[in-house]
Each structure stands twice: as structure tokens, then as C-alpha cells.
PDB file of N, CA and C in Angstrom:
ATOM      1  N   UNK A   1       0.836  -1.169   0.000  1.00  0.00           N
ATOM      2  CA  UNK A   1       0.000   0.000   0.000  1.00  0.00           C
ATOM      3  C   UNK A   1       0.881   1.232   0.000  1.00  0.00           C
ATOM      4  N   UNK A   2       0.511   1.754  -0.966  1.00  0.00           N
ATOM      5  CA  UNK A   2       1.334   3.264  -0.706  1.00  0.00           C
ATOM      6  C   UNK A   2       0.712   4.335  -0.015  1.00  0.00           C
ATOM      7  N   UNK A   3       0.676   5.941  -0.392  1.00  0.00           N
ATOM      8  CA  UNK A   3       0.301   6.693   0.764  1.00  0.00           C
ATOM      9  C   UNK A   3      -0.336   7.352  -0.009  1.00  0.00           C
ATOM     10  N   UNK A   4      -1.137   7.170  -1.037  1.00  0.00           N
ATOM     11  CA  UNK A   4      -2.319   7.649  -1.511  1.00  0.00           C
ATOM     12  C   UNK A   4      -3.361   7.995  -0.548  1.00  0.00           C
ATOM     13  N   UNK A   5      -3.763   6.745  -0.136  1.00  0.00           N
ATOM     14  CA  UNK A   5      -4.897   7.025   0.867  1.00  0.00           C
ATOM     15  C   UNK A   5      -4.971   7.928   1.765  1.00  0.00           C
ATOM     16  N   UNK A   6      -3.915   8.229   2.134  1.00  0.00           N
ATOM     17  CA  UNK A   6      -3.436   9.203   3.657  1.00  0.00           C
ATOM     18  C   UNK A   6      -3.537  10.513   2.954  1.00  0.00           C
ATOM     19  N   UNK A   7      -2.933  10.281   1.668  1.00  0.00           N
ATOM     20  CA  UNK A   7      -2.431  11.725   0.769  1.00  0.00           C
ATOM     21  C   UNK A   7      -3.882  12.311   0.456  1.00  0.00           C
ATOM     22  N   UNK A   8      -4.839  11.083  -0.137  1.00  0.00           N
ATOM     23  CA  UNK A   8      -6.572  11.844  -0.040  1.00  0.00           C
ATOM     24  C   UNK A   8      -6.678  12.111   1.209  1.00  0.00           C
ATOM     25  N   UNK A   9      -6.611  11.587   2.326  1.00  0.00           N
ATOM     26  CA  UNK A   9      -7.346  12.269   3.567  1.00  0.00           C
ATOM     27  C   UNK A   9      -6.607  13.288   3.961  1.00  0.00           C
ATOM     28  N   UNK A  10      -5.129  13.617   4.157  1.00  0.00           N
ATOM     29  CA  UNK A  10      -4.879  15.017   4.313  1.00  0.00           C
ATOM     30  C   UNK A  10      -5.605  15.673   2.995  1.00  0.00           C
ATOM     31  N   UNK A  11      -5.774  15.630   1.736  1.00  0.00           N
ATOM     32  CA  UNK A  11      -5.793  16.483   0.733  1.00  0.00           C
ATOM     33  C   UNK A  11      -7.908  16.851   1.023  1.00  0.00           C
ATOM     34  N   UNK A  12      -8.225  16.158   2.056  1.00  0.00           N
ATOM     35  CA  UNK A  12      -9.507  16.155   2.383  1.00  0.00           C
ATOM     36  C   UNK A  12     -10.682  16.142   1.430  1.00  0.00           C
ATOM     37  N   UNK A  13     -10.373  14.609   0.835  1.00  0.00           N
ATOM     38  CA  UNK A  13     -11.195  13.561   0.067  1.00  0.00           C
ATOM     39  C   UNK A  13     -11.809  12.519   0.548  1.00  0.00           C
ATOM     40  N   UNK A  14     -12.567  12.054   0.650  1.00  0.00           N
ATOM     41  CA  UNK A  14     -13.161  11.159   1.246  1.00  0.00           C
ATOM     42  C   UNK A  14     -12.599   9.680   0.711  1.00  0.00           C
ATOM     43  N   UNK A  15     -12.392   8.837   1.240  1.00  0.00           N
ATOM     44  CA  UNK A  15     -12.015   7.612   0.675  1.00  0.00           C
ATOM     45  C   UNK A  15     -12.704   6.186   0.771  1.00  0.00           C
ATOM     46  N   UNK A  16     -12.767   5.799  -0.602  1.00  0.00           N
ATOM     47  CA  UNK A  16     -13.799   4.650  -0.536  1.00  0.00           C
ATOM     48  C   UNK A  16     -12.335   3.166  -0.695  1.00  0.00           C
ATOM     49  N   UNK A  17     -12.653   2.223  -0.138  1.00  0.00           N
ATOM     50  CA  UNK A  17     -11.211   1.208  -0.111  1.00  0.00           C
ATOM     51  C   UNK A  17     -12.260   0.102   0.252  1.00  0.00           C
ATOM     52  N   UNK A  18     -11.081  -0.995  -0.342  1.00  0.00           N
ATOM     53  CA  UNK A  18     -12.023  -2.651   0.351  1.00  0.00           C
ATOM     54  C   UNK A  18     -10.860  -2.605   1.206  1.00  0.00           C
ATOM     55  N   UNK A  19     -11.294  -3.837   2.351  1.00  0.00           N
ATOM     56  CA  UNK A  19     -10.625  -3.589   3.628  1.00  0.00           C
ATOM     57  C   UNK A  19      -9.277  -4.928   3.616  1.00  0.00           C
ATOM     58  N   UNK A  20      -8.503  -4.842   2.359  1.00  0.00           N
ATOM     59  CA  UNK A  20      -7.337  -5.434   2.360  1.00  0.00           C
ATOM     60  C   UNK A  20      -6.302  -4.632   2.969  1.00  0.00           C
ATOM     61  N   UNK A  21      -5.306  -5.734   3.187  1.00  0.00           N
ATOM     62  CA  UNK A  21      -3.846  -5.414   3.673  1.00  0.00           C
ATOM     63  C   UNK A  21      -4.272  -4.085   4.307  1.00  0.00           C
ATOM     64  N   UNK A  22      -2.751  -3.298   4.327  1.00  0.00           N
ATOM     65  CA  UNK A  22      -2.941  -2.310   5.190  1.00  0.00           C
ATOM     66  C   UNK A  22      -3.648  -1.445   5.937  1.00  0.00           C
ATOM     67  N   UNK A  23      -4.665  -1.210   4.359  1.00  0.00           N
ATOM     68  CA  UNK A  23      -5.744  -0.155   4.896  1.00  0.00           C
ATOM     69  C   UNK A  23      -6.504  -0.227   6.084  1.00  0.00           C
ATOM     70  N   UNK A  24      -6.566  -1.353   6.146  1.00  0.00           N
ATOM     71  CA  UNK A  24      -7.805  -1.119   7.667  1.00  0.00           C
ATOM     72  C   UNK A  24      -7.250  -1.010   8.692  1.00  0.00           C
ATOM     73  N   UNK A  25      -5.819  -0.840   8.874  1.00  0.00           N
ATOM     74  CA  UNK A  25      -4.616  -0.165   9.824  1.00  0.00           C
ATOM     75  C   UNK A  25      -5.146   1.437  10.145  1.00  0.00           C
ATOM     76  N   UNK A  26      -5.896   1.707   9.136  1.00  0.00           N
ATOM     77  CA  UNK A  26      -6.051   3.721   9.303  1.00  0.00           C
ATOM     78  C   UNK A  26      -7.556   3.893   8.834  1.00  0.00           C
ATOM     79  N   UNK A  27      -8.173   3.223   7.837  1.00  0.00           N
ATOM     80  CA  UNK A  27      -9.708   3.431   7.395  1.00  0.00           C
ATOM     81  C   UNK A  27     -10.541   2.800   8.717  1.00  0.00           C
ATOM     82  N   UNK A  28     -11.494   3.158   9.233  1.00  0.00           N
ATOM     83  CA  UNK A  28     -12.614   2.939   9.708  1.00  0.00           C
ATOM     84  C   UNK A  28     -13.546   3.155   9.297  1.00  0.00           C
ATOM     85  N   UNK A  29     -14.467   2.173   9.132  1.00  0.00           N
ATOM     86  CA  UNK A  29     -15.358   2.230   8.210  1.00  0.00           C
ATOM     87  C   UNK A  29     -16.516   2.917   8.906  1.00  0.00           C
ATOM     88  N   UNK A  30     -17.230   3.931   8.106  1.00  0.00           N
ATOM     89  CA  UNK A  30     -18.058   4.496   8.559  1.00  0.00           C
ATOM     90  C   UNK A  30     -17.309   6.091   9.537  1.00  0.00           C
ATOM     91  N   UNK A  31     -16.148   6.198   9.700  1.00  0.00           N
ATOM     92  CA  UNK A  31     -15.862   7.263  11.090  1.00  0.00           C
ATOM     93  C   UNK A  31     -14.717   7.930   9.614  1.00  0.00           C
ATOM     94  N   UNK A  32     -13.511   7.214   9.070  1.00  0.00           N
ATOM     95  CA  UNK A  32     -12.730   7.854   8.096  1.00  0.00           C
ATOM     96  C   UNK A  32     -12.584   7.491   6.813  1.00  0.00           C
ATOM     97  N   UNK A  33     -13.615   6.910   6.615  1.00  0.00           N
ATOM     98  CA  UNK A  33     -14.003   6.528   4.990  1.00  0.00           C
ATOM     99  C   UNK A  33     -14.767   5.363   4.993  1.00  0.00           C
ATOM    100  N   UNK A  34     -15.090   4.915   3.872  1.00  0.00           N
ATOM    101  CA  UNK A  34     -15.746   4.056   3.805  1.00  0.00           C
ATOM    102  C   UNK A  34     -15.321   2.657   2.823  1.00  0.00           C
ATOM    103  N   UNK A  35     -15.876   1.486   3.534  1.00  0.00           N
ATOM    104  CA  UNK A  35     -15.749   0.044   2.839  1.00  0.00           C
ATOM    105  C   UNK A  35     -16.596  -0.299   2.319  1.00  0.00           C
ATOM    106  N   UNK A  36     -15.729  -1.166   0.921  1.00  0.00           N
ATOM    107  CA  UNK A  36     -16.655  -1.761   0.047  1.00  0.00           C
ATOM    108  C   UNK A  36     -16.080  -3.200  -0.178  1.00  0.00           C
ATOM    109  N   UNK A  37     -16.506  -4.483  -0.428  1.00  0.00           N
ATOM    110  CA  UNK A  37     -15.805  -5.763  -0.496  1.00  0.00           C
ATOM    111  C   UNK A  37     -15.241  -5.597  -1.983  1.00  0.00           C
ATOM    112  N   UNK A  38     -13.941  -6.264  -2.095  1.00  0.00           N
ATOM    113  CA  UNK A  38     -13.354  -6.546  -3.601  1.00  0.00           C
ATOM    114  C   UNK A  38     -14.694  -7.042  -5.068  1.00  0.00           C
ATOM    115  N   UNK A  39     -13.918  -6.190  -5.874  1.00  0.00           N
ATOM    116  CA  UNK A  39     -14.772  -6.728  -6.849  1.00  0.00           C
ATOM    117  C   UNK A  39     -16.588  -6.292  -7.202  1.00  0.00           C
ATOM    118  N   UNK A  40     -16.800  -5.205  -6.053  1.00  0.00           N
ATOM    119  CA  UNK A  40     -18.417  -5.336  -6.028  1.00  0.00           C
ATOM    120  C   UNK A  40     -18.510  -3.759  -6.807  1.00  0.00           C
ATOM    121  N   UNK A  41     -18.531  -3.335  -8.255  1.00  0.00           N
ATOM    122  CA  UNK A  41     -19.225  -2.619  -8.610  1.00  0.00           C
ATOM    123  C   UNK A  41     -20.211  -1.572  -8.170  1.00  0.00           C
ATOM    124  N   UNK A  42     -21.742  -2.626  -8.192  1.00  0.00           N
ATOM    125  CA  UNK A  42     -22.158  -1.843  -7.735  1.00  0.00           C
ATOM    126  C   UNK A  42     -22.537  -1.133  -6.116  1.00  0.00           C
ATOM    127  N   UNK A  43     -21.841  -2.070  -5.797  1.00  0.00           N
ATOM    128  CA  UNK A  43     -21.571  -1.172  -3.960  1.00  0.00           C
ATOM    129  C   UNK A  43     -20.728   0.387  -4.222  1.00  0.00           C
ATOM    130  N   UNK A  44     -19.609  -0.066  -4.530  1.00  0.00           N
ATOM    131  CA  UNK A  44     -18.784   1.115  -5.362  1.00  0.00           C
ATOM    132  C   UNK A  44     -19.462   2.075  -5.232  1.00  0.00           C
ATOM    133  N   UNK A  45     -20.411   2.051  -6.388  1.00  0.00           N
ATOM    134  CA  UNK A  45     -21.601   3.125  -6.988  1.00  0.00           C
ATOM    135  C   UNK A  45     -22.311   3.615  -6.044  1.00  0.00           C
ATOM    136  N   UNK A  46     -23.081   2.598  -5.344  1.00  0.00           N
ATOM    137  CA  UNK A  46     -23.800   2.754  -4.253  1.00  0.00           C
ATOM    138  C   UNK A  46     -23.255   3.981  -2.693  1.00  0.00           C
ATOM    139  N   UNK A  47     -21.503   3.364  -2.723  1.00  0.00           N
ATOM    140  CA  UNK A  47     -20.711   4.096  -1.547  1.00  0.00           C
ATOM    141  C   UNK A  47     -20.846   5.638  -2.327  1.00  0.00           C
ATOM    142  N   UNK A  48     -20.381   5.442  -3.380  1.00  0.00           N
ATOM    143  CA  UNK A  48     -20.202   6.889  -4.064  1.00  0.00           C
ATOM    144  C   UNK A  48     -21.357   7.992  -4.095  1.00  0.00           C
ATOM    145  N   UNK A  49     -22.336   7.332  -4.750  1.00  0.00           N
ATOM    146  CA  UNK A  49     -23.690   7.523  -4.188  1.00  0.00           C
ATOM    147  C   UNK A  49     -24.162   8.347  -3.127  1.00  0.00           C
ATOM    148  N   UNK A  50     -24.093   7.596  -2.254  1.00  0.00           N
ATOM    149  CA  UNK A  50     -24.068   8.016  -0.369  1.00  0.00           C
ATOM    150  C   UNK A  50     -23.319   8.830  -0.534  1.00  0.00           C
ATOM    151  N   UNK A  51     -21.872   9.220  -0.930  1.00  0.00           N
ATOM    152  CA  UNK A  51     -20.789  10.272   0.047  1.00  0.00           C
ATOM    153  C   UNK A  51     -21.787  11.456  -1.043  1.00  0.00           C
ATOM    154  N   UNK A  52     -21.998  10.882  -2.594  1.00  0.00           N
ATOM    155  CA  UNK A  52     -22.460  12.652  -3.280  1.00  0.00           C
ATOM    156  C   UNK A  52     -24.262  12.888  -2.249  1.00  0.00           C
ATOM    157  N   UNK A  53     -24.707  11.931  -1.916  1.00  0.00           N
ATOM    158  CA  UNK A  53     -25.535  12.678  -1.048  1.00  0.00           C
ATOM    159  C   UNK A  53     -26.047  13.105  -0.090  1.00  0.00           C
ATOM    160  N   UNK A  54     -25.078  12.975   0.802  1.00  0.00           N
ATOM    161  CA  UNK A  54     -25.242  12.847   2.060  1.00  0.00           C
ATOM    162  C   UNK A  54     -23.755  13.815   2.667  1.00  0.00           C
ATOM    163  N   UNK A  55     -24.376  15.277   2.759  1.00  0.00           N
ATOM    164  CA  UNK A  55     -23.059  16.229   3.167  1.00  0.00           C
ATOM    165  C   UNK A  55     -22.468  16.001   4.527  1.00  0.00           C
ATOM    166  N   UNK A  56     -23.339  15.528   5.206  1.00  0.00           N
ATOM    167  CA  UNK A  56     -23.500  15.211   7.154  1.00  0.00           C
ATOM    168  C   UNK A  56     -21.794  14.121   6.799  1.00  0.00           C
ATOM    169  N   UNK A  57     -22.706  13.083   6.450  1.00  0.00           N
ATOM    170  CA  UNK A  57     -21.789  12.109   6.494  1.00  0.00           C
ATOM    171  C   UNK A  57     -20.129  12.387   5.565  1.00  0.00           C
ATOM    172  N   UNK A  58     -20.604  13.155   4.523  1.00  0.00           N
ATOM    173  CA  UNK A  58     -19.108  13.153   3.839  1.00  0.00           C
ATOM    174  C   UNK A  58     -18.339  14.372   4.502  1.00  0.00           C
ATOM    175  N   UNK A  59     -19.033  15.331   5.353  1.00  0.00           N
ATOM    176  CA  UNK A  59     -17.518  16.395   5.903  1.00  0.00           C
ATOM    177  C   UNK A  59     -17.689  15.618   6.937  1.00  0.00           C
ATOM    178  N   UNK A  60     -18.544  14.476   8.204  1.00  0.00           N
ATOM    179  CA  UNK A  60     -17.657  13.781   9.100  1.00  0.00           C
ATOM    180  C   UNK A  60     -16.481  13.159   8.761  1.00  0.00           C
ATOM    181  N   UNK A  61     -16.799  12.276   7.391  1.00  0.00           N
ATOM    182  CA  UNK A  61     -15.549  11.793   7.172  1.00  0.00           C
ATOM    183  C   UNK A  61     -14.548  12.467   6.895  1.00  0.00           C
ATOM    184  N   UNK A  62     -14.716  13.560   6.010  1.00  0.00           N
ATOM    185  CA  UNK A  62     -13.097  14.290   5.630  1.00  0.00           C
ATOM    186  C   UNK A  62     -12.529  14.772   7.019  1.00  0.00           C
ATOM    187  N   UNK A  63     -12.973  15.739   8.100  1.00  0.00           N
ATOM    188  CA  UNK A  63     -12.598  15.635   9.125  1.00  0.00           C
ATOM    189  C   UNK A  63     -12.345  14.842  10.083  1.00  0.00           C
ATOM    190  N   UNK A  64     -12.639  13.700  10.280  1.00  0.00           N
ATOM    191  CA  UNK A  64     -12.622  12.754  11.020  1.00  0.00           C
ATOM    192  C   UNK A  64     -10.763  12.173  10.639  1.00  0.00           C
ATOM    193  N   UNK A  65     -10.667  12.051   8.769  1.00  0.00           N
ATOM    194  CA  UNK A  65      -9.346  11.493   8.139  1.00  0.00           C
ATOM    195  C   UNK A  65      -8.452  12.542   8.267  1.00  0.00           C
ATOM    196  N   UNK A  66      -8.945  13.775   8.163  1.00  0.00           N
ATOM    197  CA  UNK A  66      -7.802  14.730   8.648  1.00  0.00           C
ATOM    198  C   UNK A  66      -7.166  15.380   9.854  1.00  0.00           C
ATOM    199  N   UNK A  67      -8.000  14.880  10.785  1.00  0.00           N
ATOM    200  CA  UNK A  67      -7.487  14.759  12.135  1.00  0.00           C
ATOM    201  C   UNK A  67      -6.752  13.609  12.242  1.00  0.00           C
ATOM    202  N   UNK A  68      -6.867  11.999  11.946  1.00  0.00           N
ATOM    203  CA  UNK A  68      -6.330  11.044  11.905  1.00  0.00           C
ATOM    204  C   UNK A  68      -4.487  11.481  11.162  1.00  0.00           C
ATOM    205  N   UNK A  69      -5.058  11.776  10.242  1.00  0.00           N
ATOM    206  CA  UNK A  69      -3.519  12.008   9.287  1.00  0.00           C
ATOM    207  C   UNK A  69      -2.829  13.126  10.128  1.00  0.00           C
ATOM    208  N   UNK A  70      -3.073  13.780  10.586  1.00  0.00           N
ATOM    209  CA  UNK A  70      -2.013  14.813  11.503  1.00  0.00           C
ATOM    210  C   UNK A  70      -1.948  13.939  12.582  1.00  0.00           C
ATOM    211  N   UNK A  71      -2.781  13.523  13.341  1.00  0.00           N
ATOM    212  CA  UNK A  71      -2.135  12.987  14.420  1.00  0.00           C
ATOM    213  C   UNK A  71      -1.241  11.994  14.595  1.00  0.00           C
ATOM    214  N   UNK A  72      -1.497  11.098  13.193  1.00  0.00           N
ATOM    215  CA  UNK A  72      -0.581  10.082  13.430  1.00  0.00           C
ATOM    216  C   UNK A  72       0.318   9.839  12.519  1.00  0.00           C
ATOM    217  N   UNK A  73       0.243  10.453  11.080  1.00  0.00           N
ATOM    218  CA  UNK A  73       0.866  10.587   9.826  1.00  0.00           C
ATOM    219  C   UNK A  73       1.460  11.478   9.848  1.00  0.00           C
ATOM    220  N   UNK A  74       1.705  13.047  10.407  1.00  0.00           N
ATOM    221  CA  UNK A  74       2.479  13.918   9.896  1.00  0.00           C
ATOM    222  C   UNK A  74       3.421  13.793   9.696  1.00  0.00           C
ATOM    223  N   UNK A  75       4.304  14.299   8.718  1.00  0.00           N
ATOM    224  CA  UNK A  75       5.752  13.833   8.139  1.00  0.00           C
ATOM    225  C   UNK A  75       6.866  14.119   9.639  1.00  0.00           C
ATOM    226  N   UNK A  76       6.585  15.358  10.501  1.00  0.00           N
ATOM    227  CA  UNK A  76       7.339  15.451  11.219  1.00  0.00           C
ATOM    228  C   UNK A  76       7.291  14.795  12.686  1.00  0.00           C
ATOM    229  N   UNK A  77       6.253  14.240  13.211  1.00  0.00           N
ATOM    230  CA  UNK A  77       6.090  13.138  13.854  1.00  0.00           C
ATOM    231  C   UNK A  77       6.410  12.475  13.673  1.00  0.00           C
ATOM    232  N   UNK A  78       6.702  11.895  12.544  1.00  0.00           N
ATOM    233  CA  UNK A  78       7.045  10.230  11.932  1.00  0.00           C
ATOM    234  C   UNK A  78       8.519  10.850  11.910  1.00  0.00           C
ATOM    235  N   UNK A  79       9.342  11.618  11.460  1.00  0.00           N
ATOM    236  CA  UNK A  79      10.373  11.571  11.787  1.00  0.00           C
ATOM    237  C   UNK A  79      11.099  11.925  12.775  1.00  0.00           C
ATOM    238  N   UNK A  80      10.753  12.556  13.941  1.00  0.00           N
ATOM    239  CA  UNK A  80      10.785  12.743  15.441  1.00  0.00           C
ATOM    240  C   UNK A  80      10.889  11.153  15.657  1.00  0.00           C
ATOM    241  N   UNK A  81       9.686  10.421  15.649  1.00  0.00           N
ATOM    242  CA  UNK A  81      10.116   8.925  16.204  1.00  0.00           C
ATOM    243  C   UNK A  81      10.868   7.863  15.589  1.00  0.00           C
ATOM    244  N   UNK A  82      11.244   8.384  14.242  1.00  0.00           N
ATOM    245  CA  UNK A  82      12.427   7.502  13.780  1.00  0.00           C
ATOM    246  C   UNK A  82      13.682   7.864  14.441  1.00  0.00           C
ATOM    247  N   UNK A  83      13.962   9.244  14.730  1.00  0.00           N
ATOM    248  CA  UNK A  83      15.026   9.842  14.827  1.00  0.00           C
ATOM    249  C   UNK A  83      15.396   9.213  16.443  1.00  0.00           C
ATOM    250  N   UNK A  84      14.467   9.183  17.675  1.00  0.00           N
ATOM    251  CA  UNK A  84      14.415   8.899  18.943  1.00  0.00           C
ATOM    252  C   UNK A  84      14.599   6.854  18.861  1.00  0.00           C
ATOM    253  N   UNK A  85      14.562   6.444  17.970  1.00  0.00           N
ATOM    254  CA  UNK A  85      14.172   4.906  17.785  1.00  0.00           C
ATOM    255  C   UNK A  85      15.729   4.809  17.477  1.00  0.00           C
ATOM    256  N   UNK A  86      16.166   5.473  16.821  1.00  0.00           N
ATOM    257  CA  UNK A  86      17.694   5.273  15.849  1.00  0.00           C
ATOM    258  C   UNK A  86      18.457   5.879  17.025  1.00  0.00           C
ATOM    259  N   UNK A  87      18.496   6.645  17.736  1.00  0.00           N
ATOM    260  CA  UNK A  87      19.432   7.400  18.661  1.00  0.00           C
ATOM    261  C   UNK A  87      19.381   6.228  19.965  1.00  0.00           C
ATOM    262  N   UNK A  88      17.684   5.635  20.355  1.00  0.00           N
ATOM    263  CA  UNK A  88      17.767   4.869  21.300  1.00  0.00           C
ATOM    264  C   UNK A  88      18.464   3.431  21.069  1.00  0.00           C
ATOM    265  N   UNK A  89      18.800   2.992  20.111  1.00  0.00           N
ATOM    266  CA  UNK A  89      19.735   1.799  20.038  1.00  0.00           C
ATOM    267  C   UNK A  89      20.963   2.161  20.704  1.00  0.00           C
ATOM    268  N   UNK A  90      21.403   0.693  20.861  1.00  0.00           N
ATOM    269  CA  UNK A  90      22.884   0.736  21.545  1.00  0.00           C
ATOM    270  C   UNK A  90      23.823   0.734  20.554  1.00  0.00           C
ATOM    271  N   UNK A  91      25.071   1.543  20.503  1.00  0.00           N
ATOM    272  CA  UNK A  91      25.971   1.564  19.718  1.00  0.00           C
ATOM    273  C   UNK A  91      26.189   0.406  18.645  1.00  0.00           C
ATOM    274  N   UNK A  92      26.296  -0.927  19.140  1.00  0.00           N
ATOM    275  CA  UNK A  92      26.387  -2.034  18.244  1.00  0.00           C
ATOM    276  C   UNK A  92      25.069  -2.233  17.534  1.00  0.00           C
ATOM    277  N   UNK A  93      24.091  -1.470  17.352  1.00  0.00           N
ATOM    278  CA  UNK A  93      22.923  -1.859  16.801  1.00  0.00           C
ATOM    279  C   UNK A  93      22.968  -1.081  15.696  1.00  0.00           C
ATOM    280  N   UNK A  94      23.552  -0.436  15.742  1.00  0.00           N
ATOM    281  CA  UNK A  94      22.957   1.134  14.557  1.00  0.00           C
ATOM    282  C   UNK A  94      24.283   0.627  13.493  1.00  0.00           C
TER     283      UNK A  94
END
């Protein structure tokens, strides 16, 4: 998985995903986007559907993913705790 998904929810898009591999590490379905099972068309349509009509539900989600992505994605968080992870090894580790 790359960082598309994260890159729509900071870019504050709503995101529709089936709930393989990674994603369901950060999507919640229903709170920061929404699930659809592999392969199903017209659910697809159906999810898409819902987010064009339903404004309630589609700015919960964009806010809901863009609070998620700063809190736990920001580029400088993530490198704050690489940087503290790499410094906390013992000399023979690094």
C-alpha cells in the first residue's frame, strides 16, 4: 500500500477502499471513509452515491481522516520517532 490514501485524507477527500492489507490499519469504516468488499461494482456506486448525497456524512468523514492524518501521519512526527528509535539503540545496533 502506498500513501495515496493518507495523501486523499490530508488532501480532504473522502475515501472509498475494500478492507485489504494495510488499509484497515487507518480506514474505519463508517468514522474515516468508507468500505466496500473486492470486486463489487455496484456497492462502489452505491458508496459513491451516499458520500455525493449525504453532506453530514461526507464532511464527518473528511474531518474525522484529517485529524487522523495529523495525528498520526504527519511527516514530522514520523520523523521525530524515527530519529528517537535510531538514537535509542545501543551503539552495536545502529
Amino acid at each position: 500500500m502506498g500513501n495515496s490514501f493518507i495523501e486523499a485524507m490530508a488532501a480532504g477527500l473522502p475515501v472509498i477502499a475494500t478492507p485489504v492489507g494495510g488499509i484497515v490499519d487507518f480506514l474505519k469504516d463508517g468514522e474515516t471513509g468508507l468500505f466496500v468488499e473486492p470486486k463489487s461494482p455496484r456497492l462502489i456506486a452505491f458508496q459513491v452515491q451516499k458520500l455525493l448525497s449525504d453532506r453530514v456524512l461526507r464532511h464527518k468523514l473528511i474531518i474525522n481522516a484529517k485529524r487522523m492524518v495529523i495525528e498520526k501521519y504527519d511527516w514530522d512526527l514520523i520523523a521525530k520517532e524515527m530519529k528517537t528509535r535510531i538514537f535509542d539503540l545501543p551503539a552495536a545496533d545502529r
